[in-house]
Protein backbone atom coordinates (compact mmCIF):
# COMPACT_ATOMS: atom_id res chain seq x y z
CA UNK A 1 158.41 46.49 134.15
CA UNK A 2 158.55 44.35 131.01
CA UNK A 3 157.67 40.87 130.64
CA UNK A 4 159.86 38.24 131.42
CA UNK A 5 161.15 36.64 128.21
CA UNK A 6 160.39 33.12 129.25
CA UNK A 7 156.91 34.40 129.96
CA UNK A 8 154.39 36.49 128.08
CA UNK A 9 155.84 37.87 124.84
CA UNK A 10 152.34 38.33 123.22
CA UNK A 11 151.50 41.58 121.40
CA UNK A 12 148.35 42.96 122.10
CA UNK A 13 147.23 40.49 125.44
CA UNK A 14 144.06 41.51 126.59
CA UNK A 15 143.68 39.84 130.11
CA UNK A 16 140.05 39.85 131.67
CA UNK A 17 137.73 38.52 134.19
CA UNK A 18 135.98 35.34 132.26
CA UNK A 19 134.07 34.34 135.05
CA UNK A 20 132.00 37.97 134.65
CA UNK A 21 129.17 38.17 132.25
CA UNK A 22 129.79 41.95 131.69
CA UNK A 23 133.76 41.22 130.87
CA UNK A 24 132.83 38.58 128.89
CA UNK A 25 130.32 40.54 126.49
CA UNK A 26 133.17 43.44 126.49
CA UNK A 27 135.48 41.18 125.14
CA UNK A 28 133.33 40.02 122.65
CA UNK A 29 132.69 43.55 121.35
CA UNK A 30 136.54 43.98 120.72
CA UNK A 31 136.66 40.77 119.05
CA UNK A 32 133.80 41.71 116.73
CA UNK A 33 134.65 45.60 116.17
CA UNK A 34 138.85 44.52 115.59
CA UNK A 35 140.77 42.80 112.56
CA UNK A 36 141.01 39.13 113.45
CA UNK A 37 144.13 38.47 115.49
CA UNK A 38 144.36 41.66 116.66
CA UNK A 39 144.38 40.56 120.05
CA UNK A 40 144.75 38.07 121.77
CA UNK A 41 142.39 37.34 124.70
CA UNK A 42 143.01 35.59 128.23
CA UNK A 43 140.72 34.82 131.07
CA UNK A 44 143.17 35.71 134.20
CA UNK A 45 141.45 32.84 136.05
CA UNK A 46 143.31 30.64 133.10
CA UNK A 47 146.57 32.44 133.41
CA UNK A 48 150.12 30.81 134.62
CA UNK A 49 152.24 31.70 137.40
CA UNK A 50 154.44 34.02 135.34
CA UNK A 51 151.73 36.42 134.00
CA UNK A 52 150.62 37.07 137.51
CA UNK A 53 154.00 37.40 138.88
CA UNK A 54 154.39 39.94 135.91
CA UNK A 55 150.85 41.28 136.73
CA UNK A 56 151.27 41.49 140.58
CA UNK A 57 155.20 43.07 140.25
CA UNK A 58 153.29 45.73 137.96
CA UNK A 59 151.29 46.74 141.04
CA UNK A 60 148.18 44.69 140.37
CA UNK A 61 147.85 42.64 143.81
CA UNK A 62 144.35 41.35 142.94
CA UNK A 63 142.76 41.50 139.82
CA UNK A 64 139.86 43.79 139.74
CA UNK A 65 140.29 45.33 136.38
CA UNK A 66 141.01 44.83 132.52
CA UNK A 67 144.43 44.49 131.70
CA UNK A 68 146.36 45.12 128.73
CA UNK A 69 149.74 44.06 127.51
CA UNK A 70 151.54 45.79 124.74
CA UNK A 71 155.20 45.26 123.75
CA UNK A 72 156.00 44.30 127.23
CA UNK A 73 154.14 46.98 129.16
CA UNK A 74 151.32 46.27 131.67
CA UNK A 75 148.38 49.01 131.36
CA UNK A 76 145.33 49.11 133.97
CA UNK A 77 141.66 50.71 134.14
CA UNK A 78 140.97 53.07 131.62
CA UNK A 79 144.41 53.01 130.24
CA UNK A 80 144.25 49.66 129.13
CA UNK A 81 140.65 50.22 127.70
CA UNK A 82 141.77 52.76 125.74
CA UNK A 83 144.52 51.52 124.09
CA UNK A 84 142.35 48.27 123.47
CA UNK A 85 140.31 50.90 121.46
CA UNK A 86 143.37 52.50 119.68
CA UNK A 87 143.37 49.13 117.61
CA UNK A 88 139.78 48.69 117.02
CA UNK A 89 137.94 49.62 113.97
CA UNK A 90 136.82 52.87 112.73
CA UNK A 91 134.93 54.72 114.57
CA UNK A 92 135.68 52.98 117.61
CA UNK A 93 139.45 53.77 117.22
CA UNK A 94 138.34 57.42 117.93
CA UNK A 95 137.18 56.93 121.27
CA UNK A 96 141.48 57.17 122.27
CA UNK A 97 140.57 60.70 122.13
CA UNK A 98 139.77 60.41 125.05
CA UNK A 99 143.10 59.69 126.47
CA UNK A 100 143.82 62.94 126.90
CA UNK A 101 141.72 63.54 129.93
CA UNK A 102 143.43 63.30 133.25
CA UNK A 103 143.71 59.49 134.23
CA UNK A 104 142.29 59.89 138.05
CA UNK A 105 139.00 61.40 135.86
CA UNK A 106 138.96 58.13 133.72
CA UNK A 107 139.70 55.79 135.96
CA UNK A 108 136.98 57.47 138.20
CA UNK A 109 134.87 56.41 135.72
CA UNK A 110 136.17 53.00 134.89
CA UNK A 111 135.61 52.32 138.93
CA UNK A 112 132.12 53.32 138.92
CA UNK A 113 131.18 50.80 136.12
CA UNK A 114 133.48 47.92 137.62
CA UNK A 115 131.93 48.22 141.48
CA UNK A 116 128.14 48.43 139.46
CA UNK A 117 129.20 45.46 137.08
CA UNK A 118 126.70 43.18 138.62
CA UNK A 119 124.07 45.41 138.40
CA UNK A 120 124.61 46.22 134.59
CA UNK A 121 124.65 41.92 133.99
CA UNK A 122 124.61 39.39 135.95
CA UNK A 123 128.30 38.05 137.09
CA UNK A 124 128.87 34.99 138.10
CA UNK A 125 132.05 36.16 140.04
């Protein structure tokens, strides 16, 4: 499903959870390892009633992962962190190599590091 026009018609919207240290320093990495205005970053606790009308019609009921918006298209998990890396600097852009590996591998991964988030830094959420 696309994004409504009235809504979200930014390129490249990285949606995360702002109120979680280990988000937070994730998103800093991008910003510092990507062109500036590459992206353009959103704390979901911050967004409006259309992006999470777009979010939750794209099958995300609550958010509980990264998300990632790219010419209308809603990505999830380990999807959306990869294509956040496609656009990052050299030799970070390399790590969408890994995109080939079966999605319920990666996102087994991505789950394991989002239930242990507040054990790798402290979250405030």
């Amino acid at each position: 499903m696309e994004v409504p026009e009235a809504g979200y018609a930014v390129n490249k919207l990285v949606v995360y959870d702002g109120q979680c240290n280990f988000c937070i320093a994730c998103m800093d990495f991008v910003m510092r390892n990507s062109s500036p205005g590459q992206f353009t970053f959103l704390d979901f606790h911050k967004a409006d009633a259309v992006l999470i009308e777009f979010l939750s019609a794209n099958g995300l009921n609550e958010f509980n992962t990264v998300v990632y918006v790219e010419n209308g298209n809603a990505f999830f998990r380990s999807t959306a962190v990869l294509k956040i890396f496609r656009w990052m600097k050299t030799p970070f852009r390399w790590i969408y190599a890994f995109s080939i590996v079966p999605v319920f591998m990666r996102d087994g991964v991505y789950n394991l590091i989002a239930r242990n988030r507040k054990t790798i830094s402290v979250c405030k959420g």
